[in-house]
Every structure is written in C-alpha cells, then in structure tokens.
Protein backbone atom coordinates (compact mmCIF):
# COMPACT_ATOMS: atom_id res chain seq x y z
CA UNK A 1 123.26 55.99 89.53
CA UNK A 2 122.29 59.46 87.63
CA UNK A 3 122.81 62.40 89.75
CA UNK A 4 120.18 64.43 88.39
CA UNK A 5 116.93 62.57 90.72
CA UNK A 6 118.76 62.69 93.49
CA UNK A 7 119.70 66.50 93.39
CA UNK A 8 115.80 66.89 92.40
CA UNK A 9 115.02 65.14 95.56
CA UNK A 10 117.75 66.73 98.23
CA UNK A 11 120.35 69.11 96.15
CA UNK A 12 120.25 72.55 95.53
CA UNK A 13 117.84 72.18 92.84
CA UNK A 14 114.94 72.20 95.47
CA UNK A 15 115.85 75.46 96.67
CA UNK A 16 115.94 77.03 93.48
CA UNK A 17 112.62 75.37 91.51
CA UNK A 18 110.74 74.83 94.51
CA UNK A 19 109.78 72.09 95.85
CA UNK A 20 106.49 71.00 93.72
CA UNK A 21 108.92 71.43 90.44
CA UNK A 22 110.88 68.66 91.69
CA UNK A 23 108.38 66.73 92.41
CA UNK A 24 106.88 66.92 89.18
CA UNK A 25 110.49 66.30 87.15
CA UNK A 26 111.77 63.53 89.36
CA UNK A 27 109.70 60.46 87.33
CA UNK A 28 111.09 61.75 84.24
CA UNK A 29 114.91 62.30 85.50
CA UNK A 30 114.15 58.61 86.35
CA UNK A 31 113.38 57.83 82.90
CA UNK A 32 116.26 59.86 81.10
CA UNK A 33 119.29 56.77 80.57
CA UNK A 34 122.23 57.63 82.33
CA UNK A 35 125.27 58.71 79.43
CA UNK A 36 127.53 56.63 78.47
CA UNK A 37 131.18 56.95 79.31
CA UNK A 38 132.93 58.74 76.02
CA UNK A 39 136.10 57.39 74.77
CA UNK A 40 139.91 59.51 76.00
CA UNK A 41 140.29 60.65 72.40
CA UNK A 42 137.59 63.51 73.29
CA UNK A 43 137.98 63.77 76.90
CA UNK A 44 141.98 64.32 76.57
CA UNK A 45 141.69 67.27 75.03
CA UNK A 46 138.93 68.62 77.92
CA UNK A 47 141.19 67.34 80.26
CA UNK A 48 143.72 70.69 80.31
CA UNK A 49 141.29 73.07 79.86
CA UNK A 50 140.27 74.99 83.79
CA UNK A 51 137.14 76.40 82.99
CA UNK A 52 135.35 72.88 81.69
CA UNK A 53 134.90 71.10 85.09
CA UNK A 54 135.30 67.39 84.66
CA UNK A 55 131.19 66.84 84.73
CA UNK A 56 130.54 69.35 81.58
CA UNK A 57 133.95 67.12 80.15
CA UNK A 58 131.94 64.03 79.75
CA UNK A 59 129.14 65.70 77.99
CA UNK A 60 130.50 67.59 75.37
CA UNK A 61 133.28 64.45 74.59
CA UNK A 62 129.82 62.08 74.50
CA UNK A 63 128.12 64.70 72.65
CA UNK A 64 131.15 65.09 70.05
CA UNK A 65 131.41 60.99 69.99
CA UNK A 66 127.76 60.42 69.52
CA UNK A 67 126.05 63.08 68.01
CA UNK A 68 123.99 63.60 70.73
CA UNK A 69 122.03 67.61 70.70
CA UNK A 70 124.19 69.23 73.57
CA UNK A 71 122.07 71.61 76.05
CA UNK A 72 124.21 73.79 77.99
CA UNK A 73 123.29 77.17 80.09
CA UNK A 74 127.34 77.03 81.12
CA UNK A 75 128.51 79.92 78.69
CA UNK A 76 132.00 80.14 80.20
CA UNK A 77 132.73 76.25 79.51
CA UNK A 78 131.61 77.21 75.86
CA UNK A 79 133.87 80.12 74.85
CA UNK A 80 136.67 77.45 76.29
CA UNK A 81 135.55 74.46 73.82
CA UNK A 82 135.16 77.43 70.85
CA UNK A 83 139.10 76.69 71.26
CA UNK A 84 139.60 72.95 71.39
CA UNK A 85 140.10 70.96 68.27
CA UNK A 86 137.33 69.44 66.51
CA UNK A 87 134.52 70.37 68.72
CA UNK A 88 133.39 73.12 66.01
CA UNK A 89 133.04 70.23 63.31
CA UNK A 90 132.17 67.32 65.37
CA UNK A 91 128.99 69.61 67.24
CA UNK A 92 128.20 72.05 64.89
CA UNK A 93 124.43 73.45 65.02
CA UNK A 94 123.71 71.04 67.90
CA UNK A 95 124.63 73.17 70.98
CA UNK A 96 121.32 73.95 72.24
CA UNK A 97 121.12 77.21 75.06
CA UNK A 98 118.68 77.77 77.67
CA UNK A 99 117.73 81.31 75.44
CA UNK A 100 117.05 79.06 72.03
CA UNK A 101 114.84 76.60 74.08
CA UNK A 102 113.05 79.84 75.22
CA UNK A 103 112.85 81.44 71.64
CA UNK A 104 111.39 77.98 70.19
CA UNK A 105 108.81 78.45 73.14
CA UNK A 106 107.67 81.61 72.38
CA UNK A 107 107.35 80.64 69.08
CA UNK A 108 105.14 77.73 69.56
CA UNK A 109 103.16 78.60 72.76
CA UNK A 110 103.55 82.75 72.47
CA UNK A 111 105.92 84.64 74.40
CA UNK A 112 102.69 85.59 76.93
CA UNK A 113 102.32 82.37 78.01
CA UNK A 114 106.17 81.44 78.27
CA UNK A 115 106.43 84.45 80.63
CA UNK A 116 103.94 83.49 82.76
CA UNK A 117 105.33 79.47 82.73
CA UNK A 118 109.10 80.81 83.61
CA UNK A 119 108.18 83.62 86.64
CA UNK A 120 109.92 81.06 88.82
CA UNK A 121 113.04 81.22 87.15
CA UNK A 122 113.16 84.72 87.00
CA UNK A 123 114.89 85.02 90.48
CA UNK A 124 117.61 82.67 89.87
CA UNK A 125 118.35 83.50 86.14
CA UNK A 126 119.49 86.46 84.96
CA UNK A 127 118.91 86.46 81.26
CA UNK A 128 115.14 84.99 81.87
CA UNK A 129 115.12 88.05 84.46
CA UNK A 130 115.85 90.62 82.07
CA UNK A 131 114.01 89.28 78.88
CA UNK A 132 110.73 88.29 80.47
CA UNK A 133 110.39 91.21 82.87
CA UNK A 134 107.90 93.78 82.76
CA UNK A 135 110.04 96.19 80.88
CA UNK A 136 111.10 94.07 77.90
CA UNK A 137 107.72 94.41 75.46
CA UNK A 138 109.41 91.64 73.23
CA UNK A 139 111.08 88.75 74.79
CA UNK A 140 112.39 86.74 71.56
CA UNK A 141 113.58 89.82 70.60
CA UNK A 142 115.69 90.16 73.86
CA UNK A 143 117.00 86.66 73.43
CA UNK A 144 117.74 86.72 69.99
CA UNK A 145 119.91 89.25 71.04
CA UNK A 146 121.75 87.03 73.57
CA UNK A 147 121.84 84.04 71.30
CA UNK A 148 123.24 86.12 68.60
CA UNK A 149 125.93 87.74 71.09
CA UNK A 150 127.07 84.39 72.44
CA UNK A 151 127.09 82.82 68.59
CA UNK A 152 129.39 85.74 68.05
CA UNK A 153 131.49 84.82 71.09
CA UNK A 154 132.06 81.22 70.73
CA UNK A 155 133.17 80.94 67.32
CA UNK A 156 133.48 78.65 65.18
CA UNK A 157 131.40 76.49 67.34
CA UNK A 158 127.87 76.73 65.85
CA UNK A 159 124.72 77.29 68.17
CA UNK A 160 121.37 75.70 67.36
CA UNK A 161 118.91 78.10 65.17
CA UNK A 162 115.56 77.72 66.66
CA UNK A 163 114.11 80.17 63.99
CA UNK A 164 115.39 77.00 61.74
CA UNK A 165 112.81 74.66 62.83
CA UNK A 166 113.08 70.72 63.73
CA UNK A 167 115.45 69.29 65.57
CA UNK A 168 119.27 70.29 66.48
C-alpha cells in the first residue's frame, strides 16, 4: 500500500495543505504506481550514510537504477548523496527541487499567478515564504538564486535546469 493517500487522508499533510488540498490530491496519489523495490547495489551505499533516512534511500537508489526524474525538497539528504559514488553520473540533470518546479511555473503561468496559487504554502515553507512575499518584486529571480546556491552546494550532482526546457 503507498503511503502517500493515506497521509493525504489522516497524516500531517492535512494540517499543513488544508483539508480541501487533500481532498483534491487524494484520486491522483491513488493513481501514482507505488515504486518498485531498487536492487542492494544502490541502496548499500545509502545504507551508512545518517542524514538519508531509509524512505529518501529507496528513492534516490530507484531513481539511480531506473532513470526515473527525482523530486526532492530534502536539501540535507542531497549535500549527503553529492558524496556517494555514482549518484552524480547515474542522476545527473534529473534532480528536480521544489524552487525549479516553481521557476518552470512562473515561466509558463507568470510569477503573478504562481503567487497567488502557492499563498498556502507560504506558512509552512520557508523559501516559498521569502520569494513570493510582498517584498520580493521578482520571484524567479529569488529562486534562481536558491537553485543556483544549492547547485553550488551539492556538487557534482547536477540539478534540473528549468530555464532548459522539456523534461528532466
């Protein structure tokens, strides 16, 4: 059983999106297929490593072992995998962070209308707090800068571009 419609339904989730944004995303959590389980030769070398909980394991070893695009928002588990051999290679320019999704947005729908679709997040994320608030004229400017910070940070691995275009 995926986790992900059952914390949309009764896990912390709620609290945080409200309730009538968990309504909306449980049908489609129901769709998503659950992963499958990625082989040791990935996991292993996850396995040491403290600050990559055993959850975030399994999806950058079936990301690596796949090619699957990798979202993550977990910055700390990423400047630990910038270490581990053959992640760099095996995922490079498919690591996909919450502030590219947002740039990609702004490009496509306008950075007016992504601040007024993410004013619930504001309160529970700081980056989307700081870039979309009523101070910050330019929000893809603001998270360019963060994207570009954390690039710098967790190299070699290679973030997604979304000034690139198409897919990770």
């Amino acid at each position: 059983m995926a986790a992900l419609p059952y914390m949309l339904r009764r896990g912390s989730l709620r609290k945080v999106f409200g309730e009538e944004a968990c309504e909306a995303l449980i049908p489609i959590a129901e769709a998503v297929p659950v992963m499958a389980q990625p082989s040791d030769f990935w996991l292993e070398k996850l396995a040491p490593i403290p600050a990559i909980d055993p959850g975030e394991a399994q999806i950058f070893a079936a990301a690596a072992e796949t090619g699957l695009i990798l979202v993550s928002g977990d910055k700390r588990a990423l400047r630990a995998l910038k270490d581990v051999a053959g992640f760099a290679d095996a995922l490079a320019g498919r690591i996909v962070t919450l502030e590219a999704i947002l740039i990609a947005l702004c490009e496509s729908l306008g950075p007016d209308e992504v601040r007024r679709r993410v004013q619930t997040l504001t309160a529970s994320d700081k980056v989307v707090s700081v870039c979309f608030s009523a101070g910050s004229p330019d929000p893809q400017d603001a998270l360019l800068s963060y994207q570009q910070s954390l690039a710098t940070e967790i190299h070699p691995l290679v973030l997604w571009d979304p000034r690139q275009g198409g897919g990770a």
